[in-house]
C-alpha atoms as a PDB file:
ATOM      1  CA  UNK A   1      90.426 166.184 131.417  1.00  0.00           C
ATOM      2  CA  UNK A   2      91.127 168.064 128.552  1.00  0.00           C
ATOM      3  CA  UNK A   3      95.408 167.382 129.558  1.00  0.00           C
ATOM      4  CA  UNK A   4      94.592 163.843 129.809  1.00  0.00           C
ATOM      5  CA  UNK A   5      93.516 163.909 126.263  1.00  0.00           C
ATOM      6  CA  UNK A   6      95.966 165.856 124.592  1.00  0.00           C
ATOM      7  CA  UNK A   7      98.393 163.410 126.832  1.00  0.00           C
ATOM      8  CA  UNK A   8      96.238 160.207 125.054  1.00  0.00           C
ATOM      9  CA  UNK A   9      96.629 161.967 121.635  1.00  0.00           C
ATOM     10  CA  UNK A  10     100.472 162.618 122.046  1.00  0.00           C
ATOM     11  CA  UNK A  11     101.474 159.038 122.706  1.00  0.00           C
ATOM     12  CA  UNK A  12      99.347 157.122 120.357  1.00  0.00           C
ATOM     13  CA  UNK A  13     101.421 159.542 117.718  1.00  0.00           C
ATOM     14  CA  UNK A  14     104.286 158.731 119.467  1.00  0.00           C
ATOM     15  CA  UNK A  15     103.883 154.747 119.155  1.00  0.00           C
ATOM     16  CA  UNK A  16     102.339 155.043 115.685  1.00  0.00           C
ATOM     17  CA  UNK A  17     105.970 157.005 114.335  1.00  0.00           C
ATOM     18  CA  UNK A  18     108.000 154.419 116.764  1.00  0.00           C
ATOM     19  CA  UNK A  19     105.945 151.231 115.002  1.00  0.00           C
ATOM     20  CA  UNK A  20     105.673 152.881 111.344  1.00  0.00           C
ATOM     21  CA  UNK A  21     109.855 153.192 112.267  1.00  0.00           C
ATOM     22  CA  UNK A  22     110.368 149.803 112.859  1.00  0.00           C
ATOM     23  CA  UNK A  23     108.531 148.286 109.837  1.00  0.00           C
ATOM     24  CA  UNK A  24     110.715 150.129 107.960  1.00  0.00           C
ATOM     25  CA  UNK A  25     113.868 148.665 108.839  1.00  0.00           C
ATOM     26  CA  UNK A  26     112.070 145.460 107.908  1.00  0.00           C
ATOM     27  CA  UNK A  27     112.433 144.033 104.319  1.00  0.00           C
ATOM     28  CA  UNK A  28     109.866 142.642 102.280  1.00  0.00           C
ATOM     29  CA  UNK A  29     110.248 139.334  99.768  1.00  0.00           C
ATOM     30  CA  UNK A  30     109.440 141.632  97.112  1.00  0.00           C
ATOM     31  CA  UNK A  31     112.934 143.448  98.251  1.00  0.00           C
ATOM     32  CA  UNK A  32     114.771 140.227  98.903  1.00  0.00           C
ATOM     33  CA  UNK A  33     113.964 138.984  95.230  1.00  0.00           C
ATOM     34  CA  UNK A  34     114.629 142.351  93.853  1.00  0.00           C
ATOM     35  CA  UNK A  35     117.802 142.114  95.264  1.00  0.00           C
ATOM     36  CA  UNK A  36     118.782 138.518  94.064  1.00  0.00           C
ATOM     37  CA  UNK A  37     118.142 139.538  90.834  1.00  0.00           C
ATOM     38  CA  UNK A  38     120.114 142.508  90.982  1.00  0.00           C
ATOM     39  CA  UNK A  39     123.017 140.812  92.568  1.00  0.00           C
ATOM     40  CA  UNK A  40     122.793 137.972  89.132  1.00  0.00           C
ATOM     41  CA  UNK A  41     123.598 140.649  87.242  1.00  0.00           C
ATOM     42  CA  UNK A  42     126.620 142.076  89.181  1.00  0.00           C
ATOM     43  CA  UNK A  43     127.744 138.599  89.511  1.00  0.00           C
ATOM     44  CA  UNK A  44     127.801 138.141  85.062  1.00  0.00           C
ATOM     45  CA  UNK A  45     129.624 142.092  85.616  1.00  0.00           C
ATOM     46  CA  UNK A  46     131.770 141.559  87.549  1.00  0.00           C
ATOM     47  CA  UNK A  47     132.135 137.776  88.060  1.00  0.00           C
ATOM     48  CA  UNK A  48     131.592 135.554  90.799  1.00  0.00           C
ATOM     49  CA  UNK A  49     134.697 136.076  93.085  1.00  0.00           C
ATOM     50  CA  UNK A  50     134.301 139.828  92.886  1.00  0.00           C
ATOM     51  CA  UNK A  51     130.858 139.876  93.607  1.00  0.00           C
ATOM     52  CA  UNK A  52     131.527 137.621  96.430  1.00  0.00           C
ATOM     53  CA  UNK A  53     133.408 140.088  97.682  1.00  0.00           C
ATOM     54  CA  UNK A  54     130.990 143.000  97.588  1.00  0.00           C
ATOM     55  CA  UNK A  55     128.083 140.990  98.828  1.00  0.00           C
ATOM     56  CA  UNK A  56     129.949 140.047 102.009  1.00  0.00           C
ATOM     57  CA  UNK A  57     131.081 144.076 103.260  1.00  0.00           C
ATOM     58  CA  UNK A  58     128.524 145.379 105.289  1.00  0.00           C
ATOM     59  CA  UNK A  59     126.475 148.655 104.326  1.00  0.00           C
ATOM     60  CA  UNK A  60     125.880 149.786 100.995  1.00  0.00           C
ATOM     61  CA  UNK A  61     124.081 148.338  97.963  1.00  0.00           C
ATOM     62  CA  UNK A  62     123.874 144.887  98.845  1.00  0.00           C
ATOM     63  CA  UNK A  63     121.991 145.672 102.214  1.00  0.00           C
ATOM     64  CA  UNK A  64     119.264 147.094 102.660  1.00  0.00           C
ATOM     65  CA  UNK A  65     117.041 147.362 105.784  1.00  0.00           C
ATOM     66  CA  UNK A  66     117.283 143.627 107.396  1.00  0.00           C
ATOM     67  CA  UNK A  67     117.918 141.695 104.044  1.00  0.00           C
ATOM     68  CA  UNK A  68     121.216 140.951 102.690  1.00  0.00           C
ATOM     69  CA  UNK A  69     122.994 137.793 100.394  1.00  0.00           C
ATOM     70  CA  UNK A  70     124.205 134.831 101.115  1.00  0.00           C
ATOM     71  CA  UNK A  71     125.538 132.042  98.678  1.00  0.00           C
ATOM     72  CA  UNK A  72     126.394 129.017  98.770  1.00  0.00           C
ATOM     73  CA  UNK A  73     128.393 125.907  96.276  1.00  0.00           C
ATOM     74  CA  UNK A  74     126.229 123.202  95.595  1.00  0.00           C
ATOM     75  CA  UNK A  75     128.003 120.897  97.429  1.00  0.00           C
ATOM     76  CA  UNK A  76     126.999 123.787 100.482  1.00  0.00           C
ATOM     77  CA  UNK A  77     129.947 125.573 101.165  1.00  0.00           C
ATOM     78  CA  UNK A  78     129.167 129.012 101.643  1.00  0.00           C
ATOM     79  CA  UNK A  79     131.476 131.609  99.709  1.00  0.00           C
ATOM     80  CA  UNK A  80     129.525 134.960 100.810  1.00  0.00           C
ATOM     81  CA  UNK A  81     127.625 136.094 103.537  1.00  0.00           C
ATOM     82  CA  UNK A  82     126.180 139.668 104.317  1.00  0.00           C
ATOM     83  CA  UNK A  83     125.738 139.001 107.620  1.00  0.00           C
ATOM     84  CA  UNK A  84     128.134 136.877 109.096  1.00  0.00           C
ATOM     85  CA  UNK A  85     131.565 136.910 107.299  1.00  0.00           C
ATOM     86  CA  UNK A  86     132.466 134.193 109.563  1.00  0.00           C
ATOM     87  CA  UNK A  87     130.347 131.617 107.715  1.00  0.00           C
ATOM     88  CA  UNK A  88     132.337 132.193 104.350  1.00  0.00           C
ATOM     89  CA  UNK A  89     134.706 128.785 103.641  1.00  0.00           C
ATOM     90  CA  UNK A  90     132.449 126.274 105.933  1.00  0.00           C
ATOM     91  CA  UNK A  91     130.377 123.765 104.757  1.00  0.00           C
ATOM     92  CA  UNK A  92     126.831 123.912 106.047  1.00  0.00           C
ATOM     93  CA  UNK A  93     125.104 121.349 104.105  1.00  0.00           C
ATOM     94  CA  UNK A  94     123.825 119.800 107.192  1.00  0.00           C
ATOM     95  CA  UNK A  95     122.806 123.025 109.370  1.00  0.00           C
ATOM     96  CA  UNK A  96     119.227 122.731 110.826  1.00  0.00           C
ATOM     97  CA  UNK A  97     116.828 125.447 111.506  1.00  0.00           C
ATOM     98  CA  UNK A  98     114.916 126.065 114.515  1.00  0.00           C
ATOM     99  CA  UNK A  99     112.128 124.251 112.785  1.00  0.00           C
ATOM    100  CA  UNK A 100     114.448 121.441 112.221  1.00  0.00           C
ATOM    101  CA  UNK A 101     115.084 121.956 108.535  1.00  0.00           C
ATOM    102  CA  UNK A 102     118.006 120.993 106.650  1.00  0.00           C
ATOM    103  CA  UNK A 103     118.326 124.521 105.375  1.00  0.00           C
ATOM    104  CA  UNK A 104     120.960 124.326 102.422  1.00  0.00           C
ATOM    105  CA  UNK A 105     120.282 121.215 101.208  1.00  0.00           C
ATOM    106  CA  UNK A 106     116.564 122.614 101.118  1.00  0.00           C
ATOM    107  CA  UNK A 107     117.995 125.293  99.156  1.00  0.00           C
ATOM    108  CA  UNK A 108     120.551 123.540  96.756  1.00  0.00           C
ATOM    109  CA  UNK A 109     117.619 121.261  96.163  1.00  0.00           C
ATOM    110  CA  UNK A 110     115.235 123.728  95.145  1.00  0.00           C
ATOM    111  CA  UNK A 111     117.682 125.480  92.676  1.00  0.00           C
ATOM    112  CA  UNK A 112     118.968 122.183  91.059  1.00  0.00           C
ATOM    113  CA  UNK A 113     115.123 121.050  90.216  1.00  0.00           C
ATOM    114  CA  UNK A 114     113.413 124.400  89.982  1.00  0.00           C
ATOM    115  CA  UNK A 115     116.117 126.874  89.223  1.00  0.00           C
ATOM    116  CA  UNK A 116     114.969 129.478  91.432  1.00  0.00           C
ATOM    117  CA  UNK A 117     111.930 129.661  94.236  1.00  0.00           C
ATOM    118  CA  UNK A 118     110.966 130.757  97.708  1.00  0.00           C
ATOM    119  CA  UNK A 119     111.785 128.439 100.824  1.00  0.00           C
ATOM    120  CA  UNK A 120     110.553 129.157 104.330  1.00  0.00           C
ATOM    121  CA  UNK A 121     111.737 128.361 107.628  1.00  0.00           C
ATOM    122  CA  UNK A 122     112.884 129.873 111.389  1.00  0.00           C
ATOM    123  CA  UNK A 123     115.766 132.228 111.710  1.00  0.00           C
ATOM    124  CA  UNK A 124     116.647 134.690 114.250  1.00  0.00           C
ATOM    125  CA  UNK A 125     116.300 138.203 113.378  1.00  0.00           C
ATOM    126  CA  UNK A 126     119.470 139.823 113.046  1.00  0.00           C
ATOM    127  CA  UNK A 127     118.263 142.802 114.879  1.00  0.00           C
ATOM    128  CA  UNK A 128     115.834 141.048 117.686  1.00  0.00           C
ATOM    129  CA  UNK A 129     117.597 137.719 118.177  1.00  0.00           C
ATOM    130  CA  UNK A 130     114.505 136.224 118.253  1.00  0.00           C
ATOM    131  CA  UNK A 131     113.722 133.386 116.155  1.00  0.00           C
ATOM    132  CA  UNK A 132     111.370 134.223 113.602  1.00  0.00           C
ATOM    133  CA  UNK A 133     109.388 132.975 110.046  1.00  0.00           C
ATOM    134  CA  UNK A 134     111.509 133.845 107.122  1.00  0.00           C
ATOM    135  CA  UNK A 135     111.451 133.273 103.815  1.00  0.00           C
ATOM    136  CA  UNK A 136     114.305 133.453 101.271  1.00  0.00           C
ATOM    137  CA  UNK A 137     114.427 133.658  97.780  1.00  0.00           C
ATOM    138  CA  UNK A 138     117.192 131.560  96.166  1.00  0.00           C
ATOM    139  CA  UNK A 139     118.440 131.070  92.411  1.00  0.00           C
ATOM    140  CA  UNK A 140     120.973 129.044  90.740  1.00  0.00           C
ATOM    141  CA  UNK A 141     124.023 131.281  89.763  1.00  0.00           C
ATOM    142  CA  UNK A 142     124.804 130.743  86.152  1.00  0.00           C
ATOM    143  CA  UNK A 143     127.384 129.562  84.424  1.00  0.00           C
ATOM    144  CA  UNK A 144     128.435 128.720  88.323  1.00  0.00           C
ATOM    145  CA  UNK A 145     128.146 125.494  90.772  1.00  0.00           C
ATOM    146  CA  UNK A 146     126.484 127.296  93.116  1.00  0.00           C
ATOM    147  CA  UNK A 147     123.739 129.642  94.706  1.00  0.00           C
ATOM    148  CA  UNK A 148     122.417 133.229  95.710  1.00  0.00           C
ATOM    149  CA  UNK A 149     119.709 134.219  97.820  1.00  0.00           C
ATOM    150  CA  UNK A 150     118.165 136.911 100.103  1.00  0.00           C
ATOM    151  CA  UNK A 151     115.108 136.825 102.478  1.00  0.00           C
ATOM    152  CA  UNK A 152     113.010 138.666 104.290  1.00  0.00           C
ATOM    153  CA  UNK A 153     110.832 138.366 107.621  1.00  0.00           C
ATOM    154  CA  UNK A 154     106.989 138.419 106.545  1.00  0.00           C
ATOM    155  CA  UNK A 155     104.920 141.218 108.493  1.00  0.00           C
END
């Protein structure tokens, strides 16, 4: 009885360490805006073509955990990507969610009436594949035609 127990004891640690593990790999929207922020400052360093560039190579600074940056022209041509370099040069002005949203133009609106804000919709999970709430923080680049944003999957 008293190996049962111990046995009991030794895998609720086990999936408490294995489920504290995973949340951390998991941003949160106070990260994602953090991280906008941050990368509107690199972008008036460093300008936007440069910063472009670093925002789109994987690892490092500009990702961290699940979140990373995307932006976008206003007219919604996307010119980084953290997470699918792919992406860069298209036009997705018209891309739908899962929910059905019109994602960027959801976005590009929001930043051309509000200057900055928090949009949510259904995306998979990088990590999981599994199509999830999210909810991104975007902001009009200044002095630019265009956007930044990063976002997180709520817990």
């Amino acid at each position: 009885m008293k190996q049962l127990l111990r046995l009991s004891i030794v895998l609720m640690f086990i999936v408490a360490v294995a489920v504290t593990a995973f949340g951390q790999k998991r941003g949160t929207e106070t990260e994602a805006k953090q991280m906008v922020q941050d990368a509107l400052a690199h972008i008036k360093d460093v300008g936007p073509e440069k910063a472009f560039q670093d925002f789109s190579t994987p690892g490092g600074k500009w990702h961290v955990k699940d979140i990373y940056l995307f932006c976008y022209n206003l007219d919604g041509t996307n010119v980084c990507h953290g997470a699918n370099k792919a992406l860069i040069g298209k036009n997705l002005i018209d891309m739908k969610t899962a929910d059905g949203q019109l994602l960027i133009k959801n976005f590009v609106i929001l930043v051309t009436t509000k200057g900055s804000g928090w949009v949510d919709y259904q995306w998979p999970h990088p990590e999981t594949k599994k199509t999830e709430a999210k909810r991104a923080f975007v902001a009009r680049i200044p002095g630019y035609d265009g956007l930044i944003g990063a976002g997180a999957y709520p817990q």
